[in-house]
C-alpha atoms as a PDB file:
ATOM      1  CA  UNK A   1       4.655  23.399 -12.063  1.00  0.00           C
ATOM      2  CA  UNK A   2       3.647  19.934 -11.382  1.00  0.00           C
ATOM      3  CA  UNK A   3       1.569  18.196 -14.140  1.00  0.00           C
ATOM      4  CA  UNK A   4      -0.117  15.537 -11.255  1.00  0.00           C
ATOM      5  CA  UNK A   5      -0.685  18.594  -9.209  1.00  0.00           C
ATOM      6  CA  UNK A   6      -2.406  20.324 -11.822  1.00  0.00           C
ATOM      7  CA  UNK A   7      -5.557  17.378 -12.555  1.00  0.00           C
ATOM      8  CA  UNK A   8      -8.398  18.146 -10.773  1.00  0.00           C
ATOM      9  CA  UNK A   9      -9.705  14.890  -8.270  1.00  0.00           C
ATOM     10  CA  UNK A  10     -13.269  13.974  -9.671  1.00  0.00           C
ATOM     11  CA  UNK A  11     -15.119  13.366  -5.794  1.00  0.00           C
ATOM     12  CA  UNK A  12     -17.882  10.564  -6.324  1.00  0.00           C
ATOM     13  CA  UNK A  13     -21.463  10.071  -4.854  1.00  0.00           C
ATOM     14  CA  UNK A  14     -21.554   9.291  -1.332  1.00  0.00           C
ATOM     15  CA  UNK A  15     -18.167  10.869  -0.839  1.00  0.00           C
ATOM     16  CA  UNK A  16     -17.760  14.296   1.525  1.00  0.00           C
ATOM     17  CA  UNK A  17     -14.075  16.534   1.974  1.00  0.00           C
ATOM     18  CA  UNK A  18     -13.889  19.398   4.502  1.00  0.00           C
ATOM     19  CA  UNK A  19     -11.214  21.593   4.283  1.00  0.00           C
ATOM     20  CA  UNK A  20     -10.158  23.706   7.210  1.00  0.00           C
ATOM     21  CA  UNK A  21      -6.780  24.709   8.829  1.00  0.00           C
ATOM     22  CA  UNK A  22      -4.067  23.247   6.596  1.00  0.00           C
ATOM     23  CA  UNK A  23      -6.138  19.705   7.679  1.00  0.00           C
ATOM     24  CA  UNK A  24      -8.524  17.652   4.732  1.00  0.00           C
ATOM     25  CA  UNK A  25     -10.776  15.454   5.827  1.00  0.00           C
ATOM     26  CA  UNK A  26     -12.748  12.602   3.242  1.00  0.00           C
ATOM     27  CA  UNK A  27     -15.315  10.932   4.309  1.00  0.00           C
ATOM     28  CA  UNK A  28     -17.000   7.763   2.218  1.00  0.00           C
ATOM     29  CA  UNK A  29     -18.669   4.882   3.020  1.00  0.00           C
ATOM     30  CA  UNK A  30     -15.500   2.907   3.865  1.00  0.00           C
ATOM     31  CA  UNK A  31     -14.877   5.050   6.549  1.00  0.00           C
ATOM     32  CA  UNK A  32     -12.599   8.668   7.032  1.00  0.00           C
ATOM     33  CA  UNK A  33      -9.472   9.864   6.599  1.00  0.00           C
ATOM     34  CA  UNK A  34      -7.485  13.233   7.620  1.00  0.00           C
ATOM     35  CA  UNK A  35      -3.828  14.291   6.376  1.00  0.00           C
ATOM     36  CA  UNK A  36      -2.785  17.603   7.708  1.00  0.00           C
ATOM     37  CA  UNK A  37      -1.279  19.822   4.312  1.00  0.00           C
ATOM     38  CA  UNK A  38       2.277  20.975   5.151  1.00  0.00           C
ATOM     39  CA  UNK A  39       2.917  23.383   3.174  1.00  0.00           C
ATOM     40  CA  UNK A  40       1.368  26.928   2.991  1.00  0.00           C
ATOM     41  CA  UNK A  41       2.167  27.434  -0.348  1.00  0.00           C
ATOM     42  CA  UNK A  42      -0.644  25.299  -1.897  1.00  0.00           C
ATOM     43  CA  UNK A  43      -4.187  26.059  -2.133  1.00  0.00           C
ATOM     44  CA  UNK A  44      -7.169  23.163  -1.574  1.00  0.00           C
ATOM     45  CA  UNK A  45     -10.587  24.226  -3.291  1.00  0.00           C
ATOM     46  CA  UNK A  46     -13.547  21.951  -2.922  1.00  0.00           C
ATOM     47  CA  UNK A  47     -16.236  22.984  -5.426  1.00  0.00           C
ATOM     48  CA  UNK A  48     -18.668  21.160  -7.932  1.00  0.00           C
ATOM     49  CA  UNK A  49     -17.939  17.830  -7.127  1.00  0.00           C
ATOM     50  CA  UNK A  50     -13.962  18.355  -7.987  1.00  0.00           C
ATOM     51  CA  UNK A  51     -11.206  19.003  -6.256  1.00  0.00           C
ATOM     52  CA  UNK A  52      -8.469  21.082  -7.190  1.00  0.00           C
ATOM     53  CA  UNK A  53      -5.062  21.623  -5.949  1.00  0.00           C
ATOM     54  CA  UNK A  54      -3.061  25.269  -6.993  1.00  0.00           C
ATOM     55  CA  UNK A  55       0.874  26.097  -6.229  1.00  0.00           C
ATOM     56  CA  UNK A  56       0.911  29.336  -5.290  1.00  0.00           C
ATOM     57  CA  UNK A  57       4.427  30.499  -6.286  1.00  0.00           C
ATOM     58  CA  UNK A  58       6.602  28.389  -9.202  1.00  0.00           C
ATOM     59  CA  UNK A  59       9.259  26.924  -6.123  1.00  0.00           C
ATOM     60  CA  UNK A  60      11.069  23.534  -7.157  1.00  0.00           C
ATOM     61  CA  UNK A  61       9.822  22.251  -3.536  1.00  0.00           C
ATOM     62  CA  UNK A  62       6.211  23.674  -4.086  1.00  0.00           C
ATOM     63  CA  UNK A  63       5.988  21.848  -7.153  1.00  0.00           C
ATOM     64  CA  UNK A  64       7.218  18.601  -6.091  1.00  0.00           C
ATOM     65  CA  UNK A  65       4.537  19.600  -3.082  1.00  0.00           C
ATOM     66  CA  UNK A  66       1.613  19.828  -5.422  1.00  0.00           C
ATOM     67  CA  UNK A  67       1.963  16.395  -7.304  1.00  0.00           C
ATOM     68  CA  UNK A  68       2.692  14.637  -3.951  1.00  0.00           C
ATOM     69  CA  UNK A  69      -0.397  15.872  -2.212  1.00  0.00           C
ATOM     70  CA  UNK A  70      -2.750  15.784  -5.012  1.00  0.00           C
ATOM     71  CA  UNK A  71      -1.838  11.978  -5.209  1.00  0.00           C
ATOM     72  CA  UNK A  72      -2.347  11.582  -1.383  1.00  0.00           C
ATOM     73  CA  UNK A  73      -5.784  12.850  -2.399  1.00  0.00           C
ATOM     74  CA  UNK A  74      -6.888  10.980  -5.035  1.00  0.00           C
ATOM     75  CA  UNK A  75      -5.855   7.488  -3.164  1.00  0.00           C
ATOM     76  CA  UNK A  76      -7.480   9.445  -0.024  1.00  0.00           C
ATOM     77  CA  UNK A  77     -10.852   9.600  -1.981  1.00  0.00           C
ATOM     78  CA  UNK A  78     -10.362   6.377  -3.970  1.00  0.00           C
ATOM     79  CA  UNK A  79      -9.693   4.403  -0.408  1.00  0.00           C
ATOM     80  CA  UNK A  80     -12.928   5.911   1.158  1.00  0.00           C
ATOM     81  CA  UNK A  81     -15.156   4.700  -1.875  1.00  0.00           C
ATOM     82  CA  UNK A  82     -13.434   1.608  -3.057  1.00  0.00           C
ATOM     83  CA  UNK A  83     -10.728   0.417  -0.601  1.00  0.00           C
ATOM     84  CA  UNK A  84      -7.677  -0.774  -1.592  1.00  0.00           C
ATOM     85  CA  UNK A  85      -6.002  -4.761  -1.572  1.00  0.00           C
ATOM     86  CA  UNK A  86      -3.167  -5.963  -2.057  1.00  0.00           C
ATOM     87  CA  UNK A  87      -2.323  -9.971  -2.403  1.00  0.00           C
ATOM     88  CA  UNK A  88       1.166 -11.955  -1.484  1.00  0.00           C
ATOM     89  CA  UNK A  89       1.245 -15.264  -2.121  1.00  0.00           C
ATOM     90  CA  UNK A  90       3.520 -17.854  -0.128  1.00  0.00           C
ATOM     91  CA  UNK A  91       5.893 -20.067  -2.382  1.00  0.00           C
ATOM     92  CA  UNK A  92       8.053 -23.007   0.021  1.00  0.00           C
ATOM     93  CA  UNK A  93       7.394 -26.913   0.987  1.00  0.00           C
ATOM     94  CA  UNK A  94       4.864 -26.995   3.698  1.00  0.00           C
ATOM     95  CA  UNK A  95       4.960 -23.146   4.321  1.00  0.00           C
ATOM     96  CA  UNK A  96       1.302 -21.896   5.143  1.00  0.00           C
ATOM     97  CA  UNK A  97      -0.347 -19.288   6.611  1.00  0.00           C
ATOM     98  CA  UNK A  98      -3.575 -19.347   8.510  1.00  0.00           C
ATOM     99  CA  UNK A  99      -5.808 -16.617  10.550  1.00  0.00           C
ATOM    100  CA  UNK A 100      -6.289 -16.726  14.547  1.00  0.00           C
ATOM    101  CA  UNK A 101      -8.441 -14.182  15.559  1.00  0.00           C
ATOM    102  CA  UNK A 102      -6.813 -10.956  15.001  1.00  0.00           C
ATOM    103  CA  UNK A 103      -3.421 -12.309  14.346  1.00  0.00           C
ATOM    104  CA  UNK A 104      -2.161 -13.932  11.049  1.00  0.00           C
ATOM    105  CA  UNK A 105       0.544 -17.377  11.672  1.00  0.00           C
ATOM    106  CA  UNK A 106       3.056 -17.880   9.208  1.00  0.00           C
ATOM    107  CA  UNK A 107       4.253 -21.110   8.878  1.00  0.00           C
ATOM    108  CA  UNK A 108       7.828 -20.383   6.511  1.00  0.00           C
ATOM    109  CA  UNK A 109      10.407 -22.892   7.070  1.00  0.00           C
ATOM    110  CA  UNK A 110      11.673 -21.411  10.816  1.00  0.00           C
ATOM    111  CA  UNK A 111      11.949 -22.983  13.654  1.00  0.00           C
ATOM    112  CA  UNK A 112       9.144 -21.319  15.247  1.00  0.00           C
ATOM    113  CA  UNK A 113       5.733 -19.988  13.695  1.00  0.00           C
ATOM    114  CA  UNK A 114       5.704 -15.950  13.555  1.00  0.00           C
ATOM    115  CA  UNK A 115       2.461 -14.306  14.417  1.00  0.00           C
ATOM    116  CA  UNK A 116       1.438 -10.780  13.107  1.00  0.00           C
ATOM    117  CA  UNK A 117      -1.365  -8.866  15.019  1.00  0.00           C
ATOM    118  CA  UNK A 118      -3.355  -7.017  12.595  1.00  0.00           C
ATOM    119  CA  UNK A 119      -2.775  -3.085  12.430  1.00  0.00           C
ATOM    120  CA  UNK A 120      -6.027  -1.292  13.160  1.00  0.00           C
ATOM    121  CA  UNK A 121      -7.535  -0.364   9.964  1.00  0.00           C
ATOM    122  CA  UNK A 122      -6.401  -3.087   8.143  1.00  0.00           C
ATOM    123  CA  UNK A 123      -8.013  -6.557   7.566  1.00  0.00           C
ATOM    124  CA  UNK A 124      -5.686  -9.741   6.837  1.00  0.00           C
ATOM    125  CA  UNK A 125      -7.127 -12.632   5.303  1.00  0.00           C
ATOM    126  CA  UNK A 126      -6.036 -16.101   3.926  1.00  0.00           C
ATOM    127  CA  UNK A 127      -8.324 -17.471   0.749  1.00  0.00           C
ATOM    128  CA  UNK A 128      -5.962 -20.552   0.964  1.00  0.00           C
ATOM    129  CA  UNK A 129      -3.159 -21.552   3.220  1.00  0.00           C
ATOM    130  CA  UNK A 130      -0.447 -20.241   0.532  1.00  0.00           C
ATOM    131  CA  UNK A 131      -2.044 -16.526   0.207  1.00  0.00           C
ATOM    132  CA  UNK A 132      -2.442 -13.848   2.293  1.00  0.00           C
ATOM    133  CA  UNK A 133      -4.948 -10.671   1.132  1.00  0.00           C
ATOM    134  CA  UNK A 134      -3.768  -7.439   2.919  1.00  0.00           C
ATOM    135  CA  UNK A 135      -7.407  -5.041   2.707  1.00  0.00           C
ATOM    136  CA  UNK A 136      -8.294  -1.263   4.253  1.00  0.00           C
ATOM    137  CA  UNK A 137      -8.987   2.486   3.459  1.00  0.00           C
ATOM    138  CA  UNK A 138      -5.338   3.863   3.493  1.00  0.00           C
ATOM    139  CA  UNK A 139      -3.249   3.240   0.730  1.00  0.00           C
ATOM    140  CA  UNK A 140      -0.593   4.103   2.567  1.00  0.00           C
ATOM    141  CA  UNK A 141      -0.923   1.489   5.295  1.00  0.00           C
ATOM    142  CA  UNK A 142      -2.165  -1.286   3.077  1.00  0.00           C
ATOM    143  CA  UNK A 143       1.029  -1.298   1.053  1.00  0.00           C
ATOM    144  CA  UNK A 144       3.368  -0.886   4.501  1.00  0.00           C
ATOM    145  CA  UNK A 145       1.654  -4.164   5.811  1.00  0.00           C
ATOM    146  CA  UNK A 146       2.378  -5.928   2.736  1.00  0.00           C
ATOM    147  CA  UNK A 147       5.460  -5.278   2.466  1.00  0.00           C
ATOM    148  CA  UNK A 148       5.961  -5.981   6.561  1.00  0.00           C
ATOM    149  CA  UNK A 149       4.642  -8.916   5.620  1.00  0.00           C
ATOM    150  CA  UNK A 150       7.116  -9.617   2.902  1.00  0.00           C
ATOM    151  CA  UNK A 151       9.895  -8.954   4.735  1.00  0.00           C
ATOM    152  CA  UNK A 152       9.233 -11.532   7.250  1.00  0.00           C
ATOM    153  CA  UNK A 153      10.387 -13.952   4.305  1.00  0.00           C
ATOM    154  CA  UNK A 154      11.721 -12.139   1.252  1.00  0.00           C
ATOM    155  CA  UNK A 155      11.898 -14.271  -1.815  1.00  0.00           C
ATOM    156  CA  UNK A 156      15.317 -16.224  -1.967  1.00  0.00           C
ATOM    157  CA  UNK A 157      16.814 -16.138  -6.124  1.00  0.00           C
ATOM    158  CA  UNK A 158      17.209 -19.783  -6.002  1.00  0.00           C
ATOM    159  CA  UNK A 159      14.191 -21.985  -5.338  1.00  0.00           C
ATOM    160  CA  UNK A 160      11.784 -18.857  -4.820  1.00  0.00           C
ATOM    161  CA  UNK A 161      11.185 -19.551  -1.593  1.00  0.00           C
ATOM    162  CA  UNK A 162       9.611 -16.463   0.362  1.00  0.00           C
ATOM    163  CA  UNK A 163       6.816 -14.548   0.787  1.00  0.00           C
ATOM    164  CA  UNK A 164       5.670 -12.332  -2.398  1.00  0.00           C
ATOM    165  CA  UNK A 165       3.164  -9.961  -3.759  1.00  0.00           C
ATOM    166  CA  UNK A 166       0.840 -11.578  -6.324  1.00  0.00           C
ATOM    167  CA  UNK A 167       2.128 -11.305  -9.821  1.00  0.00           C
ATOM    168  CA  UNK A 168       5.790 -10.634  -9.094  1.00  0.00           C
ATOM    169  CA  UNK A 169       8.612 -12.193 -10.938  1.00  0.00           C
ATOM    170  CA  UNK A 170      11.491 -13.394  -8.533  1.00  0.00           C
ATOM    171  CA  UNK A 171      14.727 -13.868 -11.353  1.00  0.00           C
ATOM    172  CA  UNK A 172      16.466 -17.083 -10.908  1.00  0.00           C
ATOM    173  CA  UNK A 173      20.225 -17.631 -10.636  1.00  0.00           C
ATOM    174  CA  UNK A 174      21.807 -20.650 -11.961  1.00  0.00           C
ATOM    175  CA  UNK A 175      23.135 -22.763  -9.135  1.00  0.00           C
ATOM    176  CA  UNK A 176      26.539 -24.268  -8.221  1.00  0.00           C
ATOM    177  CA  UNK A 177      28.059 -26.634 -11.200  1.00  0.00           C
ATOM    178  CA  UNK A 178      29.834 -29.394 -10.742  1.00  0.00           C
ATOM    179  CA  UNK A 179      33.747 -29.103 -10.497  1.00  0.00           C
ATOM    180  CA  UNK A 180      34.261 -31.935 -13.438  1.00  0.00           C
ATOM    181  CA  UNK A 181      36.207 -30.422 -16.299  1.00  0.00           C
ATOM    182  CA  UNK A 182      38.028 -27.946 -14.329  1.00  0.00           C
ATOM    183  CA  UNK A 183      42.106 -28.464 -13.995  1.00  0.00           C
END
């Protein structure tokens, strides 16, 4: 039995979940979302302003079943009331990034700007020419974008140099030594 699965998903004002032929469907404020349950072997009840998740035989698979889609729930419910961000920020010598309609232009030391067209459902923005705020309903797709938009320029180990998220600690190596003292 999963212990994720078995926490009920507190559903807050505002927010509405149907329930009908293996498909869930939240609706908020924010906007909807639908993800179609795979597996027959786990029960969805919607009552009292909870919702709770049941395995309905003790299956290794089931169980890893039930914690996976009572998480997909809870961020399903979360992203519908709150929405979900993520922030990279861009480390390099005149490297920028800057908004053109619905595409974002990175500016990180090539030879040629790169341009990324916003997904639908997700909204790019730049507070400052060295950050990039990745914003939408799906927690899913937010996190995929940002880490698109990381690999365009992952962080290099020696200067730092790349695109990362907000917070994260690129390890530095030591450089090349000199040759002196060697025989």
């Amino acid at each position: 039995m999963s212990r994720i699965g078995k926490m009920s998903i507190a559903v807050p004002a505002g927010v509405s979940l149907g329930y009908e032929d293996s498909v869930i469907t939240v609706k908020g404020p924010k906007g909807t979302l639908t993800r179609k349950v795979a597996s027959k072997a786990i029960d969805i009840k919607v009552e009292d302003g909870h919702i709770t998740l049941t395995a309905l035989d003790n299956a290794t698979e089931t169980g890893a079943l039930h914690g996976l889609y009572r998480a997909l729930i809870a961020g399903m419910v979360k992203g519908v009331s709150e929405g979900f961000t993520k922030g990279l920020e861009v480390k390099g010598v005149g490297w920028k990034v800057a908004k053109q309609g619905n595409k974002l232009v990175l500016n990180v030391g090539y030879s040629h700007p790169v341009e990324y067209t916003e997904p639908e459902g997700i909204k790019l923005e730049c507070p400052s020419p060295t950050e990039i705020t990745v914003s939408g309903i799906d927690k899913v797709l937010v996190g995929q974008v940002a880490a698109n938009l990381r690999a365009i320029r992952v962080p290099e180990p020696y200067h730092g140099y790349g695109i990362r998220y907000k917070g994260e600690h690129v390890e530095h190596k030591e450089g090349k030594t000199s040759g002196k003292g060697k025989k």
